[in-house]
PDB file of N, CA and C in Angstrom:
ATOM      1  N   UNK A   1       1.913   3.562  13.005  1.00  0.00           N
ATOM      2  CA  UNK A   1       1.293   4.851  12.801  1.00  0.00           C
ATOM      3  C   UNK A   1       2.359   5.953  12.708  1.00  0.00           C
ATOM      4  N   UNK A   2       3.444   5.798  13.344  1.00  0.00           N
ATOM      5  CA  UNK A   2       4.335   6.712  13.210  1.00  0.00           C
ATOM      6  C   UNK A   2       5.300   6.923  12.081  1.00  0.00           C
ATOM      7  N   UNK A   3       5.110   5.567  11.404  1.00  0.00           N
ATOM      8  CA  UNK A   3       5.890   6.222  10.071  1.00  0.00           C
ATOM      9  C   UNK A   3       4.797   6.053   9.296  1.00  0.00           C
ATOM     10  N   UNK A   4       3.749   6.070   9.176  1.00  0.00           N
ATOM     11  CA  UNK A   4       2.606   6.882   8.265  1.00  0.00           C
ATOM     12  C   UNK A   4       2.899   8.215   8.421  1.00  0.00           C
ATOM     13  N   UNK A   5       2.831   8.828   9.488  1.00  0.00           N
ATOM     14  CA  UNK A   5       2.715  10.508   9.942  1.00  0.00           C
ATOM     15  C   UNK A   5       4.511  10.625   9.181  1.00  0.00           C
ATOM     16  N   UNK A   6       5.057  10.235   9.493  1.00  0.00           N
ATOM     17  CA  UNK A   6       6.351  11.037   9.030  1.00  0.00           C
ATOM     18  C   UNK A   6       6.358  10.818   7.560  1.00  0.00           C
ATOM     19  N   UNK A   7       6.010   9.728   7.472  1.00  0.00           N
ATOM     20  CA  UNK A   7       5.980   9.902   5.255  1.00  0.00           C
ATOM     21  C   UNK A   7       5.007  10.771   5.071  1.00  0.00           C
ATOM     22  N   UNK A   8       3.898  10.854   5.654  1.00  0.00           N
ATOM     23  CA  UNK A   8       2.614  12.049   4.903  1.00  0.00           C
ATOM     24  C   UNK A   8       3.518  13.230   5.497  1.00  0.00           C
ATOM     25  N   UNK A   9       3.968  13.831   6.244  1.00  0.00           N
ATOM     26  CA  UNK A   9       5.206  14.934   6.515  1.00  0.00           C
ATOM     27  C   UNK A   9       5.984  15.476   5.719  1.00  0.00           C
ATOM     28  N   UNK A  10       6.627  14.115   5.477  1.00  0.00           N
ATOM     29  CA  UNK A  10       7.930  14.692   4.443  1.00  0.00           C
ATOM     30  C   UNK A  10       7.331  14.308   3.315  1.00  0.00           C
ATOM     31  N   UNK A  11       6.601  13.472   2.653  1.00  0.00           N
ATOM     32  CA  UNK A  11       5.999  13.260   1.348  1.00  0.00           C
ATOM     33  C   UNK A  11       4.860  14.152   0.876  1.00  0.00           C
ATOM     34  N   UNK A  12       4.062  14.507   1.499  1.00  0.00           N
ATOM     35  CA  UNK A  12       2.585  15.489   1.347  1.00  0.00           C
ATOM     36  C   UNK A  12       3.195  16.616   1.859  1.00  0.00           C
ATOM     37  N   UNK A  13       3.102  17.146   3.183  1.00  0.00           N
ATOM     38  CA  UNK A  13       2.935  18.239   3.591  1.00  0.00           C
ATOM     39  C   UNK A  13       4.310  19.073   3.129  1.00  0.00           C
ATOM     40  N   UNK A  14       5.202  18.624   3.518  1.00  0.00           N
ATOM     41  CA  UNK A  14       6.516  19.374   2.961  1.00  0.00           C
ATOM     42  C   UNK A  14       6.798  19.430   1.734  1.00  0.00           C
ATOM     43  N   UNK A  15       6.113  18.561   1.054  1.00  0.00           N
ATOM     44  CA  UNK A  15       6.471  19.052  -0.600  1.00  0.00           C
ATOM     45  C   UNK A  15       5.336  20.209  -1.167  1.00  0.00           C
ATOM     46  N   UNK A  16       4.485  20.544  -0.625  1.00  0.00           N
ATOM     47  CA  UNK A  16       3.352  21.454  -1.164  1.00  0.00           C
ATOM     48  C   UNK A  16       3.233  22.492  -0.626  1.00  0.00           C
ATOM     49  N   UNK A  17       2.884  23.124  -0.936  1.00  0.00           N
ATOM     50  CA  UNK A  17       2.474  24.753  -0.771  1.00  0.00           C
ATOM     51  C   UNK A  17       0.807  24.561  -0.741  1.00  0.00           C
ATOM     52  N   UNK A  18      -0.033  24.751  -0.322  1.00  0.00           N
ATOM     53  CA  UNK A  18      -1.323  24.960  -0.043  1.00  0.00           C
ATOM     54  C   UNK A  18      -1.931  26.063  -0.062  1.00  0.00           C
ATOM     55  N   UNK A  19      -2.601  26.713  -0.605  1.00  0.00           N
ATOM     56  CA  UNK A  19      -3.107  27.473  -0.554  1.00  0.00           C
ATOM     57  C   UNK A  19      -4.608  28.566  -0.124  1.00  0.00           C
ATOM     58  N   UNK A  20      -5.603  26.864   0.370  1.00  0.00           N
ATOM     59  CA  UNK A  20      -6.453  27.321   0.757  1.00  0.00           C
ATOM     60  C   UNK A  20      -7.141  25.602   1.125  1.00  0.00           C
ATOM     61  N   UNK A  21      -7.932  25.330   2.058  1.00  0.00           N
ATOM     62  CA  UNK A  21      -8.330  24.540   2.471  1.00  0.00           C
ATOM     63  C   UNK A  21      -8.627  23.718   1.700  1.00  0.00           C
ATOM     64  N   UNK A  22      -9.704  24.127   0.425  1.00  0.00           N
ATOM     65  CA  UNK A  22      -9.591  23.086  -0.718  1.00  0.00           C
ATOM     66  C   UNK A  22      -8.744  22.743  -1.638  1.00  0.00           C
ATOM     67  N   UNK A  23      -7.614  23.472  -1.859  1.00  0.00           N
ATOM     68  CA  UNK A  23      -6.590  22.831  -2.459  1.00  0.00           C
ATOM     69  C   UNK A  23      -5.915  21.977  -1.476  1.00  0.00           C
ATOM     70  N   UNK A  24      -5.758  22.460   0.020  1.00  0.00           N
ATOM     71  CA  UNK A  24      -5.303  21.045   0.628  1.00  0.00           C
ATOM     72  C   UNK A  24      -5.797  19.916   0.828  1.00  0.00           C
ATOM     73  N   UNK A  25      -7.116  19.867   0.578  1.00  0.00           N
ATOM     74  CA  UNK A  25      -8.011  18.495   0.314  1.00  0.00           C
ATOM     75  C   UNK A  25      -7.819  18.140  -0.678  1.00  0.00           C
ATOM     76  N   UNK A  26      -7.887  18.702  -1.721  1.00  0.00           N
ATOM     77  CA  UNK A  26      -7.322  17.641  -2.996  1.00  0.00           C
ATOM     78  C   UNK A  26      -5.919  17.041  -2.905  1.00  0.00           C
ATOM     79  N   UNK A  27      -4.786  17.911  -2.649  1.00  0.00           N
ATOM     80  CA  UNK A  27      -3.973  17.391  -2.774  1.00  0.00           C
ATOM     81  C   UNK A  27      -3.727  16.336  -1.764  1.00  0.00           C
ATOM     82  N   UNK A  28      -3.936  16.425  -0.322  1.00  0.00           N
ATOM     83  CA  UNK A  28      -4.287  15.191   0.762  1.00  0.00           C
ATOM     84  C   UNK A  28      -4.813  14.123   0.147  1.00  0.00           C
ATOM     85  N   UNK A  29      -6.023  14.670  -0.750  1.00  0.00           N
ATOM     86  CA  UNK A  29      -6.289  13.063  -1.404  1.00  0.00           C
ATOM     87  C   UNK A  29      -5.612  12.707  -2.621  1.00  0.00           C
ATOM     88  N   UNK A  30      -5.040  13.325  -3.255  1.00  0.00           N
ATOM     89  CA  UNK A  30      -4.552  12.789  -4.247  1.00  0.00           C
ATOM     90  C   UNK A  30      -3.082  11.772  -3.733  1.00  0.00           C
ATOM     91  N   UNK A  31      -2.471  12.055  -2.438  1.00  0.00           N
ATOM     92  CA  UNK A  31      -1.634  11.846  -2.798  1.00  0.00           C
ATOM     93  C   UNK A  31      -1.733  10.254  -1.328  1.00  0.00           C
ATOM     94  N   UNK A  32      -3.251  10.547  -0.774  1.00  0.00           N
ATOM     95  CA  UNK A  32      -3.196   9.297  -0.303  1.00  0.00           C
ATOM     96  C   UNK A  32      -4.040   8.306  -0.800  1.00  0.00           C
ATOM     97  N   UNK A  33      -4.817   8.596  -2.492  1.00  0.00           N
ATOM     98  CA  UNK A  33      -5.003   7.751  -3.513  1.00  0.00           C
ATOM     99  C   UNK A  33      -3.444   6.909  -3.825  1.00  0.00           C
ATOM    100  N   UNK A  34      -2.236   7.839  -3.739  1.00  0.00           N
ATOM    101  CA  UNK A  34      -1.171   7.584  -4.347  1.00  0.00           C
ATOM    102  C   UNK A  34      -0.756   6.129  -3.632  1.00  0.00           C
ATOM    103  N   UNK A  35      -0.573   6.432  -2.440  1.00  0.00           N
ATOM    104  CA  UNK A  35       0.139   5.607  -1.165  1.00  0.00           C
ATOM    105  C   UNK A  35      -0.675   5.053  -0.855  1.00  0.00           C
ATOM    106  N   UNK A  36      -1.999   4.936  -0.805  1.00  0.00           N
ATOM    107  CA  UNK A  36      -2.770   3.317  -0.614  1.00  0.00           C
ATOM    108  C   UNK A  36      -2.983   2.735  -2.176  1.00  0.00           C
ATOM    109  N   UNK A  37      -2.818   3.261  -3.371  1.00  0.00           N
ATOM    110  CA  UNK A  37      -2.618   2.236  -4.655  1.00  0.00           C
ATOM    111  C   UNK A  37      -1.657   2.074  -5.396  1.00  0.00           C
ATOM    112  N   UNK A  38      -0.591   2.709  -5.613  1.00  0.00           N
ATOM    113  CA  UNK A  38       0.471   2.588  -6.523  1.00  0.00           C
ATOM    114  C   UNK A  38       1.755   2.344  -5.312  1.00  0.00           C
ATOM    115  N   UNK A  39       1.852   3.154  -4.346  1.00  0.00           N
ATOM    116  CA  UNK A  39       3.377   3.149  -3.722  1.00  0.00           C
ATOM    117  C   UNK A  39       3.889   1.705  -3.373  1.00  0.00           C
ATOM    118  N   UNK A  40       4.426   1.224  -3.205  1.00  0.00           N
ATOM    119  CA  UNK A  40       5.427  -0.064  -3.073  1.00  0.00           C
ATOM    120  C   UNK A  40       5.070  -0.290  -1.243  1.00  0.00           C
ATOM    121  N   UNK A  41       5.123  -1.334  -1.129  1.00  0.00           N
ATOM    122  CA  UNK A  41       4.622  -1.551   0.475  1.00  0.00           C
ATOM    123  C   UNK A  41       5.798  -2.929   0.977  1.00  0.00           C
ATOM    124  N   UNK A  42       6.150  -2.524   1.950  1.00  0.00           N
ATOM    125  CA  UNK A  42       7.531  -3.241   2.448  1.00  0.00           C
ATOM    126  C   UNK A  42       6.495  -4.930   2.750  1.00  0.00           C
ATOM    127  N   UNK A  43       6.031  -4.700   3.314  1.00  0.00           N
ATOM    128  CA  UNK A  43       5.137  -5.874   3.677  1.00  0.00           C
ATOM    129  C   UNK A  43       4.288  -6.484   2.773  1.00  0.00           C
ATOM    130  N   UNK A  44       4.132  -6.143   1.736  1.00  0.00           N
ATOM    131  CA  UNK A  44       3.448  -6.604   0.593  1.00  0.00           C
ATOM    132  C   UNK A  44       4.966  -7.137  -0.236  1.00  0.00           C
ATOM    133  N   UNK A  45       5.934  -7.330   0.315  1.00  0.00           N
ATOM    134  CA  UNK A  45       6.952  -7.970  -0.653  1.00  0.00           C
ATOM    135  C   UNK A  45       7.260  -6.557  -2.267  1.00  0.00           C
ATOM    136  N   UNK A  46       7.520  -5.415  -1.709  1.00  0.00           N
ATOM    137  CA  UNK A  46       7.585  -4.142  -2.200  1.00  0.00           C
ATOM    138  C   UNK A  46       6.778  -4.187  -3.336  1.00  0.00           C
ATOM    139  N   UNK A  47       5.567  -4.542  -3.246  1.00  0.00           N
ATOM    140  CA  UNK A  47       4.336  -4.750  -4.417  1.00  0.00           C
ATOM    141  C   UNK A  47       3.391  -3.341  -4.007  1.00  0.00           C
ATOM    142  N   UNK A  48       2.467  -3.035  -4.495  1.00  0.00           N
ATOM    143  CA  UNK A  48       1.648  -1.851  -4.299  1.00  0.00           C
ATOM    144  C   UNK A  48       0.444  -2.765  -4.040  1.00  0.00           C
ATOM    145  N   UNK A  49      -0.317  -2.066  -3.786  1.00  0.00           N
ATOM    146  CA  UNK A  49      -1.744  -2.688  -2.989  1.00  0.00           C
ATOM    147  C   UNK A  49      -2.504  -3.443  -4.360  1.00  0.00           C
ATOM    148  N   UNK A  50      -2.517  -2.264  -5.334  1.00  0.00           N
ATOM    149  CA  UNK A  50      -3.105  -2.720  -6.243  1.00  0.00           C
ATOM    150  C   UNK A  50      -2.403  -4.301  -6.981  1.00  0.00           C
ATOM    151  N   UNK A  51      -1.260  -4.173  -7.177  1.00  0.00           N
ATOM    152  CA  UNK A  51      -0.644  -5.626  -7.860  1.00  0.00           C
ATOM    153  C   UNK A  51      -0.327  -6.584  -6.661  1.00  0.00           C
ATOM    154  N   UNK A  52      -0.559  -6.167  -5.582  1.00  0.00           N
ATOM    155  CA  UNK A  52      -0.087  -7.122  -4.451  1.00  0.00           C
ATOM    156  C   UNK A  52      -1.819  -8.130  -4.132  1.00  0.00           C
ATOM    157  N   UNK A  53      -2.945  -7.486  -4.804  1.00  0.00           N
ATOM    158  CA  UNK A  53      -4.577  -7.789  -4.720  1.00  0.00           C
ATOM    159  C   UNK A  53      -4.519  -8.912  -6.202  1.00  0.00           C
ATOM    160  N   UNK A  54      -4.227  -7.953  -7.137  1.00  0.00           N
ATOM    161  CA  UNK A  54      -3.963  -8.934  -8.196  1.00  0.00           C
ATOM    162  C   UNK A  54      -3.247 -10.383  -8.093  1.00  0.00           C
ATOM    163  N   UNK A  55      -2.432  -9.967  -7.446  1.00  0.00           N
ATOM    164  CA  UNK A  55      -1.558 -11.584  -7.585  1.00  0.00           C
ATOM    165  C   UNK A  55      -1.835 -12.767  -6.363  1.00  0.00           C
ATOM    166  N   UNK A  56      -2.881 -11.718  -6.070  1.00  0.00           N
ATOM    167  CA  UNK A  56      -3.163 -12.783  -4.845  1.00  0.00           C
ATOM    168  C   UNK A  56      -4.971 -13.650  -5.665  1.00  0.00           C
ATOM    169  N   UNK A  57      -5.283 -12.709  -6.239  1.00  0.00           N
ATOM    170  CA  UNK A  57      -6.348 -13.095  -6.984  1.00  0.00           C
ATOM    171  C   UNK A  57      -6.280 -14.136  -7.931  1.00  0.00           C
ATOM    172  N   UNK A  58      -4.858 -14.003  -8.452  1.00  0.00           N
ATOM    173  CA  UNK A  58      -4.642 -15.191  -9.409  1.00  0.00           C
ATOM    174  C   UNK A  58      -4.362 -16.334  -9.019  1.00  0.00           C
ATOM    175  N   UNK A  59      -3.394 -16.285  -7.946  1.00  0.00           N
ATOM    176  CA  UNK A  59      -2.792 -16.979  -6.957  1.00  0.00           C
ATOM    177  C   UNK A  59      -4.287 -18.210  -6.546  1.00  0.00           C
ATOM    178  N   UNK A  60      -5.443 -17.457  -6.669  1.00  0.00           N
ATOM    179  CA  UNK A  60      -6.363 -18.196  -6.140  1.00  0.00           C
ATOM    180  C   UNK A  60      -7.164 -19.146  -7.203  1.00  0.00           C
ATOM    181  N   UNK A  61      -7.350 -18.355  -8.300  1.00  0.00           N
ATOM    182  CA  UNK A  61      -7.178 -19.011  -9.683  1.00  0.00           C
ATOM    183  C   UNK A  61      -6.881 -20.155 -10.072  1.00  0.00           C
ATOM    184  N   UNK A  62      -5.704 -20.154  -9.830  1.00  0.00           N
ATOM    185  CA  UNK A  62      -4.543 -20.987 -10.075  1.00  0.00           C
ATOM    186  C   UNK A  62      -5.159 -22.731  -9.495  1.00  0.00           C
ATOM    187  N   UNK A  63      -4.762 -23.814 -10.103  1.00  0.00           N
ATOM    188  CA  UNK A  63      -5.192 -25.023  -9.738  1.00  0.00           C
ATOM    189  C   UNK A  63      -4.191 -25.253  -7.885  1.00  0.00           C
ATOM    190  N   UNK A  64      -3.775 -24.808  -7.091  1.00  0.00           N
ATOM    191  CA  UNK A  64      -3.570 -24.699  -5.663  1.00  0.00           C
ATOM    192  C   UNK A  64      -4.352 -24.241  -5.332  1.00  0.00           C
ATOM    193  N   UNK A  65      -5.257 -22.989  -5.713  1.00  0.00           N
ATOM    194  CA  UNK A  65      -5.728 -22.135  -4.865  1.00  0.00           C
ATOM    195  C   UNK A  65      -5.678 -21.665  -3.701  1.00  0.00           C
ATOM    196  N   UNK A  66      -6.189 -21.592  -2.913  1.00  0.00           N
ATOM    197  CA  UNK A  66      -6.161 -20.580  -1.664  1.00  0.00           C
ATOM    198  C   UNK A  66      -4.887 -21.063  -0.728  1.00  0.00           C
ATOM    199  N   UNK A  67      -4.380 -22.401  -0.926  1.00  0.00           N
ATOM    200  CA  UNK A  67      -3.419 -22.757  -0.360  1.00  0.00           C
ATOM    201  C   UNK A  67      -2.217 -22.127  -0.588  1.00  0.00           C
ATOM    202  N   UNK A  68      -2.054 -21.105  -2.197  1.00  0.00           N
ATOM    203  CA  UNK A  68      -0.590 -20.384  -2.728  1.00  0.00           C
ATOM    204  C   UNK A  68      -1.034 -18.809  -1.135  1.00  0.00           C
ATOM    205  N   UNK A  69      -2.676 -18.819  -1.055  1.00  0.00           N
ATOM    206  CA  UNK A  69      -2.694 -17.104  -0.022  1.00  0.00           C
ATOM    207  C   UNK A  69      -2.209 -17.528   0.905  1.00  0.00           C
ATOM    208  N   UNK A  70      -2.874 -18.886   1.469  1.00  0.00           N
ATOM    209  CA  UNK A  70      -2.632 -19.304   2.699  1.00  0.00           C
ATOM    210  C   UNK A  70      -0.498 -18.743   3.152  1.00  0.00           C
ATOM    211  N   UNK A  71      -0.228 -19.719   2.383  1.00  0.00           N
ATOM    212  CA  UNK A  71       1.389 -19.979   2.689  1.00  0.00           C
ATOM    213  C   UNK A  71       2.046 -18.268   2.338  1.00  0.00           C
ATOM    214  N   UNK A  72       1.199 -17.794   1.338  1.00  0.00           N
ATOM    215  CA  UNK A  72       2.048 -16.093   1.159  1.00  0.00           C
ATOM    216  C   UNK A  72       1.545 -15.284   2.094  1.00  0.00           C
ATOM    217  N   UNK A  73       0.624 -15.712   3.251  1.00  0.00           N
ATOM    218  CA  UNK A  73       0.336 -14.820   3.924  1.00  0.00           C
ATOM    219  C   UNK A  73       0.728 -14.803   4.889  1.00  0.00           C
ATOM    220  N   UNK A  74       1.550 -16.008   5.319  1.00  0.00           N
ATOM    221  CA  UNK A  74       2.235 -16.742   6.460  1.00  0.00           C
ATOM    222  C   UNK A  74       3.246 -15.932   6.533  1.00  0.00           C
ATOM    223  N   UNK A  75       3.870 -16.270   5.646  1.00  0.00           N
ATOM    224  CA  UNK A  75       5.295 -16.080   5.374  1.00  0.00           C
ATOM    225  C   UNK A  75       5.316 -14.297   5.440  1.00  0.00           C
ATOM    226  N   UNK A  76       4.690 -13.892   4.606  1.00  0.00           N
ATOM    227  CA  UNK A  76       4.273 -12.136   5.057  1.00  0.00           C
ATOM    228  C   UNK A  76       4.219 -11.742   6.565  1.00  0.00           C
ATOM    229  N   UNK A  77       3.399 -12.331   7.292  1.00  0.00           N
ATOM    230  CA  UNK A  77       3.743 -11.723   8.877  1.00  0.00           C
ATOM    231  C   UNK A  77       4.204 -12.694   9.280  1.00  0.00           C
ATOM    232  N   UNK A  78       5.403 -13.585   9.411  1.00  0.00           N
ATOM    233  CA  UNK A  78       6.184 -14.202   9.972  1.00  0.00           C
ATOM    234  C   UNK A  78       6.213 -15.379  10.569  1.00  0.00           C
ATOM    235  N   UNK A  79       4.660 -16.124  10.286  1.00  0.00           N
ATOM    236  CA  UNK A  79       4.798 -17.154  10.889  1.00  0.00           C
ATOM    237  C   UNK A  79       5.276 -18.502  10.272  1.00  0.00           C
ATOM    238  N   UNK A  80       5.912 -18.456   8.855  1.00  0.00           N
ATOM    239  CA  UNK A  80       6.588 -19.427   8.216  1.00  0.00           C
ATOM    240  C   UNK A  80       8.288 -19.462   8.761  1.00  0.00           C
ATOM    241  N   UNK A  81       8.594 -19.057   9.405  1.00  0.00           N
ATOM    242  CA  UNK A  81       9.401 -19.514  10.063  1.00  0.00           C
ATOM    243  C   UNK A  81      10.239 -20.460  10.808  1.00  0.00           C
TER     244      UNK A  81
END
C-alpha cells in the first residue's frame, strides 16, 4: 500500500494542478484507469494488467491449458523455487 500512495503522489497529485473537485475526479480517474490497465506491473513480469489477462487467456487456450497458469502463477509469487 505504500508504494501505491507514493506513485499516486508523485505520479497524480504532483503532476497536476486541480482546479476544482471535479476536475480532480476526472483526473484521479483517468489516471487510475491508467495504472490498473496500461502501466507495466513488476509482478506481472513488467506486463500491464490488460496483456498480462490476455496471455494468460491464451495460455489457457493453448493444448496445456491451465497447467501453462498453474506453473506462471507459481513462479509469479515464488513458490517455483
Amino acid at each position: 500500500m505504500e508504494s501505491f500512495n507514493g506513485r499516486f503522489r508523485e505520479k497524480c497529485l504532483n503532476e497536476h494542478w486541480m482546479v476544482s473537485m471535479c476536475d480532480a475526479k476526472r483526473l484521479i480517474e483517468d489516471w487510475r484507469i491508467e495504472y490498473n490497465t496500461e502501466r507495466p506491473h513488476r509482478l506481472l513480469r513488467y506486463l500491464s494488467t490488460v496483456h498480462f489477462a490476455q496471455a494468460q487467456e491464451a495460455a489457457l487456450r493453448t493444448s496445456i491449458g491451465g497447467g501453462a497458469f498453474l506453473l506462471f502463477r507459481y513462479e509469479l509469487i515464488g513458490l517455483n523455487n
